[in-house]
Protein backbone atom coordinates (compact mmCIF):
# COMPACT_ATOMS: atom_id res chain seq x y z
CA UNK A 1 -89.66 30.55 -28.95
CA UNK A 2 -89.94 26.67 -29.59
CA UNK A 3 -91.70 23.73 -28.90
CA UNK A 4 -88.67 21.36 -28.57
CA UNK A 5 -85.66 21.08 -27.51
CA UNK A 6 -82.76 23.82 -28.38
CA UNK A 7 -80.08 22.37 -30.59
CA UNK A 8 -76.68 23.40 -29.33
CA UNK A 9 -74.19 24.12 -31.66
CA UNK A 10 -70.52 24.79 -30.38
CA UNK A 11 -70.64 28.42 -29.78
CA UNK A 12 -74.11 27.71 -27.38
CA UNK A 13 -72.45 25.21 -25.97
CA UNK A 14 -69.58 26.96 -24.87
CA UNK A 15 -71.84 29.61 -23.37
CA UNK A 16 -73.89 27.48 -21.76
CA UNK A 17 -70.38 26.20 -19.96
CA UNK A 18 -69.49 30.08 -19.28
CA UNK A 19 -72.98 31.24 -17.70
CA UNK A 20 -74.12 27.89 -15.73
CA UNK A 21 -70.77 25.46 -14.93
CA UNK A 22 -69.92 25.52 -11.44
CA UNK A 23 -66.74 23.85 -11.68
CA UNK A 24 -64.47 21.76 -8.87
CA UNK A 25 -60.99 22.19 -9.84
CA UNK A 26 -60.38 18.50 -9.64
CA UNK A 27 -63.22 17.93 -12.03
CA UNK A 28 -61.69 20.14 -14.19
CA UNK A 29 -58.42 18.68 -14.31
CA UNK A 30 -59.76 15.02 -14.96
CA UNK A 31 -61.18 16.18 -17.66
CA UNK A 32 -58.14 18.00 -19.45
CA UNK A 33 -56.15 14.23 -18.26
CA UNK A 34 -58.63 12.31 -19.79
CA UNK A 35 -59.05 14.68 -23.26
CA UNK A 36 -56.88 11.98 -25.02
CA UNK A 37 -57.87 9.05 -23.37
CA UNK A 38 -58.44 6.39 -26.14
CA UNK A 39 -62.27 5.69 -23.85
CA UNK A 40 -63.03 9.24 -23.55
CA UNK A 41 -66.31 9.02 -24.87
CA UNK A 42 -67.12 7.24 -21.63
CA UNK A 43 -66.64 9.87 -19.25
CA UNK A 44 -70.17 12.51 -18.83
CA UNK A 45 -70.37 15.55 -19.90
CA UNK A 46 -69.29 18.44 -17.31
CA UNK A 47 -72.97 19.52 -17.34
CA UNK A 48 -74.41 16.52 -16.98
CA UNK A 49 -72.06 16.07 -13.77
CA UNK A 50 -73.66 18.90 -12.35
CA UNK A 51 -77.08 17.82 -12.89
CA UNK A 52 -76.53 15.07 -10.94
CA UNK A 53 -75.56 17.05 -8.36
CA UNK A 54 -78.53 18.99 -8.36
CA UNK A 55 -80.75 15.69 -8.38
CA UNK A 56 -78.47 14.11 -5.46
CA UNK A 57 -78.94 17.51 -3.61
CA UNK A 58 -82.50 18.14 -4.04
CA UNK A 59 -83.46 14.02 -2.86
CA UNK A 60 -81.58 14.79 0.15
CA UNK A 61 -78.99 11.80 -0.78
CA UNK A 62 -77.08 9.87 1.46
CA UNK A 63 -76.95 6.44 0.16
CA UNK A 64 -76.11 6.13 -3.35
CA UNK A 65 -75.12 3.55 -6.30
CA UNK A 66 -72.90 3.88 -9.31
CA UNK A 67 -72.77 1.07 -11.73
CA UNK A 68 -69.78 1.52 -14.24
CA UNK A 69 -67.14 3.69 -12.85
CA UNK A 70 -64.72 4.37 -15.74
CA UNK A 71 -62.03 6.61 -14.48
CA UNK A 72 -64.56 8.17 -11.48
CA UNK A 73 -65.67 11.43 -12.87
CA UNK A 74 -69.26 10.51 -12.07
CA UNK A 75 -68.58 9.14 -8.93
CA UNK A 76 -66.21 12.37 -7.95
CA UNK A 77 -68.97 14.38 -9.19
CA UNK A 78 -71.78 13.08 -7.19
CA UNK A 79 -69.42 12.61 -3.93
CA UNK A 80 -69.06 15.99 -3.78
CA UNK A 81 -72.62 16.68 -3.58
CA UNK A 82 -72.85 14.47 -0.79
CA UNK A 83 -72.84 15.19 2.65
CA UNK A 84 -70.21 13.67 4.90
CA UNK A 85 -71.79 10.94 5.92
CA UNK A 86 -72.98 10.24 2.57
CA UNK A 87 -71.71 7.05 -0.03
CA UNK A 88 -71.42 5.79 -3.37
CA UNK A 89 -71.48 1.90 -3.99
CA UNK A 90 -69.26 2.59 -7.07
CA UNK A 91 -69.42 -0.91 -9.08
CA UNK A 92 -67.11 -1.89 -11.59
CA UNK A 93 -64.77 -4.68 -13.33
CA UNK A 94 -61.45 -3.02 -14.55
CA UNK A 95 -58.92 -2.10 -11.82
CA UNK A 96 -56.79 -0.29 -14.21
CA UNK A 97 -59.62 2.22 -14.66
CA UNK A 98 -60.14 2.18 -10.87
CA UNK A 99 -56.94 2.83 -10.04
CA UNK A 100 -56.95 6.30 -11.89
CA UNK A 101 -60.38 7.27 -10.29
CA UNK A 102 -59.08 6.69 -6.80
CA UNK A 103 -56.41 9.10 -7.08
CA UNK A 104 -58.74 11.81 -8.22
CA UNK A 105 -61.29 10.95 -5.66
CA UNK A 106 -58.24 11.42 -3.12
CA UNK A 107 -57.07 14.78 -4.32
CA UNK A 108 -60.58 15.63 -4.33
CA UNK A 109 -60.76 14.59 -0.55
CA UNK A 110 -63.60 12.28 -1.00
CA UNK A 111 -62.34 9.17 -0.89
CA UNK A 112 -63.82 8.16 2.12
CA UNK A 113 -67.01 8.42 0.80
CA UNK A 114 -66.79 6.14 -2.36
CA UNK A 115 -67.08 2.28 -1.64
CA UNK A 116 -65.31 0.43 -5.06
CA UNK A 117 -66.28 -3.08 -5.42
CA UNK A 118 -64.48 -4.41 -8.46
CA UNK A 119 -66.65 -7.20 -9.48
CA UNK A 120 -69.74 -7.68 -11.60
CA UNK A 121 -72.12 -5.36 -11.07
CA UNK A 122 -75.09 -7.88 -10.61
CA UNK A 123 -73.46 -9.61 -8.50
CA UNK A 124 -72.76 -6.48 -5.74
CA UNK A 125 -75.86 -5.56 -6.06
CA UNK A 126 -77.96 -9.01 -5.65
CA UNK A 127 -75.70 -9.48 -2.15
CA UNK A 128 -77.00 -6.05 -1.26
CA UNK A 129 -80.20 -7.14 -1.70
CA UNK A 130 -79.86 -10.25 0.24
CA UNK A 131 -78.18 -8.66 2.71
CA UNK A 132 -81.75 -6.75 3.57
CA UNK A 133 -80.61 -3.61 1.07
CA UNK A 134 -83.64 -3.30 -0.05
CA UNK A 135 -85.50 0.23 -0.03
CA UNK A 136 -82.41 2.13 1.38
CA UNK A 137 -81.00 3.61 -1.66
CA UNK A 138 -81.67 7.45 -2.58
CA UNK A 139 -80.12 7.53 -6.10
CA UNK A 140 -78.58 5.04 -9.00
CA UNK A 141 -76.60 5.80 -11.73
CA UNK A 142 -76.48 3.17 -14.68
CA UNK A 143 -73.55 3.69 -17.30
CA UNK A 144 -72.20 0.47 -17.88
CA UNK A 145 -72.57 -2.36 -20.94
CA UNK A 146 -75.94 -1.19 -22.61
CA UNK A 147 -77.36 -5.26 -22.81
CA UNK A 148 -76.96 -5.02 -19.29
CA UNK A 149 -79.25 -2.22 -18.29
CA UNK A 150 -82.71 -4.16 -18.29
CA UNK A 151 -80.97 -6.54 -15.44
CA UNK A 152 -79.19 -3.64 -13.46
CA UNK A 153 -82.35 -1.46 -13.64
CA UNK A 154 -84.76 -4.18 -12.02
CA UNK A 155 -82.35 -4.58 -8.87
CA UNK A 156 -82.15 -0.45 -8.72
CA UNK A 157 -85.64 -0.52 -8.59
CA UNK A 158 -85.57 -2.86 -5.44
CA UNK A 159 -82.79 -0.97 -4.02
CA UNK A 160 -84.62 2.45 -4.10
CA UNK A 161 -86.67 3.75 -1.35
CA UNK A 162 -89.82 5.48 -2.78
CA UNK A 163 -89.59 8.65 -4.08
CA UNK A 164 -85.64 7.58 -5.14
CA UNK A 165 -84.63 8.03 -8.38
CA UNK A 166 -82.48 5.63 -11.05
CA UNK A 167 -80.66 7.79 -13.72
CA UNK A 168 -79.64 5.82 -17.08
CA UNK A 169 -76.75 7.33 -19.29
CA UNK A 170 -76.39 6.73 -23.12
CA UNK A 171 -80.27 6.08 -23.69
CA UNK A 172 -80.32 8.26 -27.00
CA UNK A 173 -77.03 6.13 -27.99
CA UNK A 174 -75.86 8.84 -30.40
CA UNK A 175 -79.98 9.08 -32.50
CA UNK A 176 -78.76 5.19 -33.54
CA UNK A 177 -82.01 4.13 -31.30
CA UNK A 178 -83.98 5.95 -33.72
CA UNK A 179 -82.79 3.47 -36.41
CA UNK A 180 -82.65 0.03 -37.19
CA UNK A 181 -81.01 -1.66 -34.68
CA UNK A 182 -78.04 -3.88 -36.18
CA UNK A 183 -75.88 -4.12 -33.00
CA UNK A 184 -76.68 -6.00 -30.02
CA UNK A 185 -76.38 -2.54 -27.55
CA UNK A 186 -78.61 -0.50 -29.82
CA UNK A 187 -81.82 -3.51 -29.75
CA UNK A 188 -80.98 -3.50 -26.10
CA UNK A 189 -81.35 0.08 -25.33
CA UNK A 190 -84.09 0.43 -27.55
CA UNK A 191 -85.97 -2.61 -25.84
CA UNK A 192 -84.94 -1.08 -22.61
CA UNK A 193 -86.45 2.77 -23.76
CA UNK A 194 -89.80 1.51 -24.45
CA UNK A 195 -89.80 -0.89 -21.43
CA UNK A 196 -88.95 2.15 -19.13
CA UNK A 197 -92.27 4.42 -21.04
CA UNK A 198 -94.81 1.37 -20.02
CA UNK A 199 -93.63 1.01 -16.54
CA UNK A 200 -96.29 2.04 -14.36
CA UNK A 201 -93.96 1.42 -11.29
CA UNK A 202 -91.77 4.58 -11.68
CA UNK A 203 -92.38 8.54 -13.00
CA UNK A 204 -90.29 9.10 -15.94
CA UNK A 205 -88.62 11.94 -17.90
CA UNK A 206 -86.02 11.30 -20.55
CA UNK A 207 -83.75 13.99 -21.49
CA UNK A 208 -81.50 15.22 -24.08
CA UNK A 209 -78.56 15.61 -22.03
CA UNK A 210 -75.39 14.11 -23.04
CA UNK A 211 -75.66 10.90 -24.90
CA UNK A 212 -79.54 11.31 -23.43
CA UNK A 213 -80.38 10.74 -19.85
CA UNK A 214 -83.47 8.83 -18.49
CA UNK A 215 -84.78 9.61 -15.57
CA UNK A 216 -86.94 7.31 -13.28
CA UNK A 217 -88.47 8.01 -9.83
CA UNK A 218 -89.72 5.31 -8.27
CA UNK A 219 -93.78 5.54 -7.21
């Protein structure tokens, strides 16, 4: 027995994959593509992926957000827990990147249900917000530039119905949080971590997961 958190050495790990991982072929073979991508640090975790699922399943989802895309394995993920009529507003700036995750989402058959909009994030989301947006979305996913968070999290928050619920990658940042910041990403998610613990407006649960994932439910 313990009173924190399991560390998971490789040989846990790996069983952890064999007992619990339910796995969509197509998610597997992004991730075997992207094993020597020079950025494949940016992609989840496969059990993180199908956490997410779980959340987007359990909230009933329909309408959902994605800000930073990468190659789409998040966005694949979490469109396959949708229903048909579901979405994901999948935001993001590099079309090279985009271009991959499109042709996964397509031999995934789920194209139909991811909406790209190639453009900066803030900017998507404030014209969803002005276009009366506000209050319809079930579930956000931030994993984009880390000094960006703060901003993307406040118009998630407005975008939420109640009871929705914001999920923030990278928030343990490899333990460099738990240090002295001396990079610009590391003050800002470390500003951003203790923000999120004082912010009577949401319920909050930050997990281990990955890189560490926060989770906020809107009140």
């Amino acid at each position: 027995m313990t009173t924190r958190s399991i560390n998971l050495d490789d040989t846990l790990y790996r069983y952890l994959l064999d007992v619990s991982l339910r796995d969509h072929p197509v998610l597997a073979a992004m991730r075997d593509a992207n094993r020597n991508h020079p950025h494949a640090s940016m992609q989840i975790a496969p059990e993180q992926g199908q956490f997410m699922q779980l959340l987007v399943r359990l909230l009933g989802a329909r309408s959902t957000i994605e800000i930073g895309t990468f190659t789409g394995y998040s966005a694949l993920a979490v469109a396959l827990a949708l229903p048909e009529d579901g979405r994901v507003l999948a935001c993001d700036i590099s079309r090279e990147y985009t271009d991959e995750a499109r042709s996964w989402w397509e031999k995934a058959g789920v194209a139909h249900k991811v909406d790209l909009r190639i453009a900066p994030a803030l900017e998507t989301l404030d014209a969803l917000i002005a276009d009366g947006g506000a209050g319809s979305v079930d579930f956000a996913f931030i994993d984009a530039d880390k000094t960006g968070y703060d901003a993307y999290y406040e118009r998630c928050l407005v975008l939420l119905r109640q009871g929705g619920l914001v999920a923030v990658d990278n928030v343990l940042w490899s333990g460099k949080v738990a240090l002295a910041a001396s990079d610009a990403d590391t003050a800002a998610l470390q500003a951003f971590n203790r923000k999120l613990r004082d912010d009577a407006r949401i319920d909050l649960s930050m997990l281990p997961l990955g890189d560490g994932l926060t989770l906020a439910r809107k009140r």
